[in-house]
Protein backbone atom coordinates (compact mmCIF):
# COMPACT_ATOMS: atom_id res chain seq x y z
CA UNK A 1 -54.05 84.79 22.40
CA UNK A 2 -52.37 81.39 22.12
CA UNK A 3 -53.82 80.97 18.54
CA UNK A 4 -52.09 84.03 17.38
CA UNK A 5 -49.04 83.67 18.35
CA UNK A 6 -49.26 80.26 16.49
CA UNK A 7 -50.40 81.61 13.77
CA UNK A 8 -47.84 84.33 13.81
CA UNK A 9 -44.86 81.22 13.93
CA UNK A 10 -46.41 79.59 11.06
CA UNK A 11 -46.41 82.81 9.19
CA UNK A 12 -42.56 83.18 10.43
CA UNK A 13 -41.88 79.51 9.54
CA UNK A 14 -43.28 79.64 5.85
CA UNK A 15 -41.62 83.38 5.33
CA UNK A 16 -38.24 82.03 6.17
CA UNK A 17 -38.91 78.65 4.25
CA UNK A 18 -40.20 81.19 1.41
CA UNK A 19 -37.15 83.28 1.73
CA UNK A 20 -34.63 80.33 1.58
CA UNK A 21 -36.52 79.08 -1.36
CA UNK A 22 -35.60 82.04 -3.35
CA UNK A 23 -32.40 82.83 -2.10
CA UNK A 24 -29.62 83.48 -4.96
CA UNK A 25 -27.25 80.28 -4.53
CA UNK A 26 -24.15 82.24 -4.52
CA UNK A 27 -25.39 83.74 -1.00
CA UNK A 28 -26.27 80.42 0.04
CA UNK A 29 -22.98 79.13 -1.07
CA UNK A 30 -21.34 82.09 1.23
CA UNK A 31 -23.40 80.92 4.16
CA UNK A 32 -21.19 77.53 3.85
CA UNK A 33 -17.69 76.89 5.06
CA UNK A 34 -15.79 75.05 2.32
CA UNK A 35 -13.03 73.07 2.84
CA UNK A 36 -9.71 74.89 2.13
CA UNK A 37 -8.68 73.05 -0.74
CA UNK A 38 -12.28 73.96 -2.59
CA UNK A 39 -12.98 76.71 -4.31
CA UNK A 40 -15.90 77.57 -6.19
CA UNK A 41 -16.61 80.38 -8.94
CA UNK A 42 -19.20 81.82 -10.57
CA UNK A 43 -22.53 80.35 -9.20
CA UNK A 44 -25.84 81.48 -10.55
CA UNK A 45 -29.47 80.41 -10.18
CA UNK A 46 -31.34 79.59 -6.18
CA UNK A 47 -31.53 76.55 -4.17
CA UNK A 48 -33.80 74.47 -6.64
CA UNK A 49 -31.83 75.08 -9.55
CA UNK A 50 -28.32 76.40 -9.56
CA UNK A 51 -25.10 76.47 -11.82
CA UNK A 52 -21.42 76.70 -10.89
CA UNK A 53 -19.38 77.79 -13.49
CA UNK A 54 -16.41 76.04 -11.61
CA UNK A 55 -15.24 74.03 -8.88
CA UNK A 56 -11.89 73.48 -7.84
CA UNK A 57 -10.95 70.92 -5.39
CA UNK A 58 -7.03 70.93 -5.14
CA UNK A 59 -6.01 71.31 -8.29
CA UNK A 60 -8.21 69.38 -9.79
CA UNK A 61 -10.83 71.70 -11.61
CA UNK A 62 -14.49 70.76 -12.35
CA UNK A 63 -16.14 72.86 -14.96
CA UNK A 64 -19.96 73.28 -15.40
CA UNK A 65 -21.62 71.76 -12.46
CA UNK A 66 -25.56 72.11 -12.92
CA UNK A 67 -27.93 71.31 -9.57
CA UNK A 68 -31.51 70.48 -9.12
CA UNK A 69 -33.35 69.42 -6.11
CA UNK A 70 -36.50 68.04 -5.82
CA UNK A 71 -39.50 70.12 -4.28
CA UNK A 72 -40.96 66.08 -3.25
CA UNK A 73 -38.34 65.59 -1.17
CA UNK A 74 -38.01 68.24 0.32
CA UNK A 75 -41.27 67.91 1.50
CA UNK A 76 -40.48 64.32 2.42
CA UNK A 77 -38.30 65.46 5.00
CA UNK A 78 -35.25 63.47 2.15
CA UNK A 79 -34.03 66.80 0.20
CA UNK A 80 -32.67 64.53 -2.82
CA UNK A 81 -29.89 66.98 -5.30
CA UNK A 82 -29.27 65.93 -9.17
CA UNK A 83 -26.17 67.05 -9.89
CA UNK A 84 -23.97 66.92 -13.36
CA UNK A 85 -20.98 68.47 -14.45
CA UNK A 86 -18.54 68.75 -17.23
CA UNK A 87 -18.86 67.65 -20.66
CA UNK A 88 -16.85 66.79 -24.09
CA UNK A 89 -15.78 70.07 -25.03
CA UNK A 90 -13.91 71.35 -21.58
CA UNK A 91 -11.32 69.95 -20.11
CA UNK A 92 -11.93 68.08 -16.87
CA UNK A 93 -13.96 65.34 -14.94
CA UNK A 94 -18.06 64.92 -16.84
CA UNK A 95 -20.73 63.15 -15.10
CA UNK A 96 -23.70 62.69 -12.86
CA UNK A 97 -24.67 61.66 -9.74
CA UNK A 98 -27.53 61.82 -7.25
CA UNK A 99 -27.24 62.47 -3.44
CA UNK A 100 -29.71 61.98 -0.65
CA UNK A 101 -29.80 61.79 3.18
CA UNK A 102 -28.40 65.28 3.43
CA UNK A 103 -30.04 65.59 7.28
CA UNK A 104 -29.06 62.06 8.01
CA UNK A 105 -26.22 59.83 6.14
CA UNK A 106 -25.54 61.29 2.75
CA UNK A 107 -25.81 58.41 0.12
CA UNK A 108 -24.69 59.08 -2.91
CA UNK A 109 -26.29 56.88 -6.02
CA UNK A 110 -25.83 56.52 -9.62
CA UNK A 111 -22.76 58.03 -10.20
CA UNK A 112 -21.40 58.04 -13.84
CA UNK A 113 -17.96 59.89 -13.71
CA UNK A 114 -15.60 59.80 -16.46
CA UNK A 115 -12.35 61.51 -15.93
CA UNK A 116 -8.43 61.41 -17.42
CA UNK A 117 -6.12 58.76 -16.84
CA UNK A 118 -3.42 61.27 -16.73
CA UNK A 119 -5.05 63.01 -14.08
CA UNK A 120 -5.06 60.17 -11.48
CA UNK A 121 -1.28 58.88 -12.56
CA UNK A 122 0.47 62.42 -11.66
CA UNK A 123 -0.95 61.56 -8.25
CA UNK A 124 0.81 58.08 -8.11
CA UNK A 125 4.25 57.65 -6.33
CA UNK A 126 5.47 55.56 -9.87
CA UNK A 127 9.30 54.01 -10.49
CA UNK A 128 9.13 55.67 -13.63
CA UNK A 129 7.67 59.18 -15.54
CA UNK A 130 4.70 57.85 -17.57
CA UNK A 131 1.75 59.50 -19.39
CA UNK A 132 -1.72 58.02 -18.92
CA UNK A 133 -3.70 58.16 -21.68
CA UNK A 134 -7.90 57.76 -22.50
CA UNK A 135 -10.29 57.95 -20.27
CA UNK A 136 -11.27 56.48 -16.48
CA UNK A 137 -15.04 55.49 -15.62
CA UNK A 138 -16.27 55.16 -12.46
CA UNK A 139 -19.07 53.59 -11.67
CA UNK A 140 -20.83 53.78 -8.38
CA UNK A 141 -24.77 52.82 -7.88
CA UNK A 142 -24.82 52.90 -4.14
CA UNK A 143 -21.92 55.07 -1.42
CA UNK A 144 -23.07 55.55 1.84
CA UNK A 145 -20.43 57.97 3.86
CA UNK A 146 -19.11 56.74 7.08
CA UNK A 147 -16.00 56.60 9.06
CA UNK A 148 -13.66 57.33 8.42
CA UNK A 149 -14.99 57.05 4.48
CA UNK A 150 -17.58 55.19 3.98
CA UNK A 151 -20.29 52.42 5.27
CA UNK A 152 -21.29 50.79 2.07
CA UNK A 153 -19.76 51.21 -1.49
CA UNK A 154 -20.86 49.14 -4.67
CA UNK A 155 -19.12 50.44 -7.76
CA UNK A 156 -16.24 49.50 -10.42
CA UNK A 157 -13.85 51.39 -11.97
CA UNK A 158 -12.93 50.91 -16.08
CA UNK A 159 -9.94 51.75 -17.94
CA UNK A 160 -10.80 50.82 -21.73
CA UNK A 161 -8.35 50.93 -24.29
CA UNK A 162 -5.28 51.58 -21.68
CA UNK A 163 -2.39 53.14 -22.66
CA UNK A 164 0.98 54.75 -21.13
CA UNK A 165 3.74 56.57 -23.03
CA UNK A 166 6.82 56.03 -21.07
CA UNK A 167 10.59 56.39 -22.84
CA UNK A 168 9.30 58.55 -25.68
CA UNK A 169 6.68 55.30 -26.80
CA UNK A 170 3.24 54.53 -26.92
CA UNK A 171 2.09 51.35 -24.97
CA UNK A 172 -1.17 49.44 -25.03
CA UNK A 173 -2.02 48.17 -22.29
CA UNK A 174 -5.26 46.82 -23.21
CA UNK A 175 -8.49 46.81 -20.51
CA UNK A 176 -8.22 46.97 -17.13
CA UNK A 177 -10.58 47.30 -14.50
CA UNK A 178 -10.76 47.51 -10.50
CA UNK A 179 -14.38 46.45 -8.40
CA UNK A 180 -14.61 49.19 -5.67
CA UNK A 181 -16.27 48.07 -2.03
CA UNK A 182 -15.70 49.35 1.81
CA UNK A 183 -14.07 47.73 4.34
CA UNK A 184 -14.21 48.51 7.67
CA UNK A 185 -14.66 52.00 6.70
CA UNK A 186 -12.11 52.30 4.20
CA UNK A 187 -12.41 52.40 0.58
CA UNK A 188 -11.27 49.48 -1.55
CA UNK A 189 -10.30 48.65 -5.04
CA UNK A 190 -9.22 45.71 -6.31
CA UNK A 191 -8.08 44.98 -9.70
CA UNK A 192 -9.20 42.07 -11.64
CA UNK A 193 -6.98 39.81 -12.23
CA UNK A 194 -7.59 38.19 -16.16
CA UNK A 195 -6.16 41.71 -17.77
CA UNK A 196 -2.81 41.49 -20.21
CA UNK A 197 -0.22 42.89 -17.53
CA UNK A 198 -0.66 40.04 -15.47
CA UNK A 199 -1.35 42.91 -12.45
CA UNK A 200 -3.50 41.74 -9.43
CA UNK A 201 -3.25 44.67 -6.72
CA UNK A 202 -5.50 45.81 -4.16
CA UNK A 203 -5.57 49.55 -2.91
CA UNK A 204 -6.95 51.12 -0.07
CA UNK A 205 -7.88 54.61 0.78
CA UNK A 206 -7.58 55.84 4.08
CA UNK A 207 -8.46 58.13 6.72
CA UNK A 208 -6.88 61.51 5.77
CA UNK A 209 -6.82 60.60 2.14
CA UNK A 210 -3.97 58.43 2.93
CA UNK A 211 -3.74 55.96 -0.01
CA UNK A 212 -1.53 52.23 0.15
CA UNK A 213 -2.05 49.11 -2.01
CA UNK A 214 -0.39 45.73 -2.41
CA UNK A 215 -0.04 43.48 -5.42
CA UNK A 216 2.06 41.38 -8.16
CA UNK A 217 2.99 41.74 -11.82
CA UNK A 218 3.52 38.69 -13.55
CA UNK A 219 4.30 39.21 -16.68
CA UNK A 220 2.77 36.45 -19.49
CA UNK A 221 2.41 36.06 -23.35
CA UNK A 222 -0.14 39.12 -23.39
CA UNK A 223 2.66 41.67 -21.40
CA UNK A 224 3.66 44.38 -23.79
CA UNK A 225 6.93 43.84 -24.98
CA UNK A 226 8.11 47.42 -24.93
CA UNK A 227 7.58 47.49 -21.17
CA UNK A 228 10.19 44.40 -20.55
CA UNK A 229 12.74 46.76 -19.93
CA UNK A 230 11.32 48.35 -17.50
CA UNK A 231 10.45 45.42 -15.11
CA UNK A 232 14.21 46.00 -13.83
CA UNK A 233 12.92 49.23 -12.14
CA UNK A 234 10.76 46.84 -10.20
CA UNK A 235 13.48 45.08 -8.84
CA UNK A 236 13.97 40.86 -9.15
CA UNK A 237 10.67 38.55 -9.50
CA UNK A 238 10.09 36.03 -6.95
CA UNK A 239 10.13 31.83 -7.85
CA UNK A 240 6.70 32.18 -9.30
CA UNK A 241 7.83 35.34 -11.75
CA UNK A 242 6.05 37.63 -9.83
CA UNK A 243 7.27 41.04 -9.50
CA UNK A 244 6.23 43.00 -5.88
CA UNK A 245 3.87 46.01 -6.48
CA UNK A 246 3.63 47.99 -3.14
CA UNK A 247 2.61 51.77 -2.16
């Protein structure tokens, strides 16, 4: 008797395994409660291989996001997902990552994002009305999530060929670049110093998505000329030149 009611939970265990396997994705989405601020369209394929045709987060909108998880891991107890999204002809962030520890930490790996300057600098409390132009790329190869953001985080971020219009002109701004870490469970970026602003800041994001940062401009042979008349927006430079840079 005891033999076949084990062999009647195996056969329950491997139907509903069997049954999740094949479930659309868009029903599986359903069975998940997403954030408010996330919405998500249009999603076709099952659990091993899916597409969304969009993701908003905010207002923010992520077009294209294709999924694929791997059958070995599954079975490894380690359910690791592929995921990429965007690309050159739609507007919006393009990229790839990989994310693991789903029943445990989540660690996210090998992240290649690339998204618009512009995008990130409407979100930025500045003195003055700029537009951001090119392209940010984030690099991450290892994020574990913690709290309140994360536990470990090895990545840079890379603004080539930087550029602002601000007053009707174009300014170069030449390449800038930030190295990304966690500290005590908040994210950090810090911008390297040797770029042509003369900008060393440091920026943290917090718990609630509470962003500050710290930092001078000091303004040397490289600064741009155009933006010298705007340094009087940052108020008066200390005895070293520097100009104060808060948030």
């Amino acid at each position: 008797m005891k033999s076949k009611f084990a062999y009647v939970a195996i056969f329950l265990v491997l139907y509903s395994v069997f049954v999740v396997a094949l479930a659309p994705a868009s029903w599986l989405i359903a069975q998940v409660n997403l954030p408010s601020n996330v919405k998500v369209s249009a999603v076709e394929g099952t659990i091993w291989d899916s597409h969304v045709e969009q993701v908003i987060i905010d207002d923010v909108v992520v077009n294209q996001v294709q999924s694929s998880l791997s059958f070995i891991s599954v079975l490894m107890l380690d359910p690791k997902l592929d995921l990429t999204f965007g690309n050159a002809l739609v507007n919006g962030p393009e990229g790839q990552l990989t994310i693991s520890g789903l029943l445990s930490t989540m660690l996210v790996e090998d992240a290649r994002v690339s998204i618009a300057a512009n995008t990130v600098a409407l979100r930025l409390n500045l003195p003055i009305d700029v537009i951001a132009h090119e392209q940010l790329q984030l690099n991450v190869s290892r994020f574990v999530i913690g709290a309140p953001i994360c536990n470990e985080l090895q990545g840079d971020l890379q603004w080539r060929n930087a550029a602002v219009s601000a007053f009707d002109e174009r300014v170069k701004l030449g390449g800038l670049s930030a190295t990304l870490s966690c500290d005590k469970g908040e994210l950090v970026a810090e911008v390297e110093p040797n770029n042509n602003l003369g900008l060393s800041y440091r920026a943290q994001l917090k718990q609630g998505g509470r962003l500050s940062g710290s930092g001078y401009l000091t303004p040397g042979e490289k600064f741009p000329e155009q933006l010298k008349e705007t340094l009087s927006f940052l108020g008066s430079p200390d005895r070293q030149g520097r100009y104060r840079l808060k948030m």
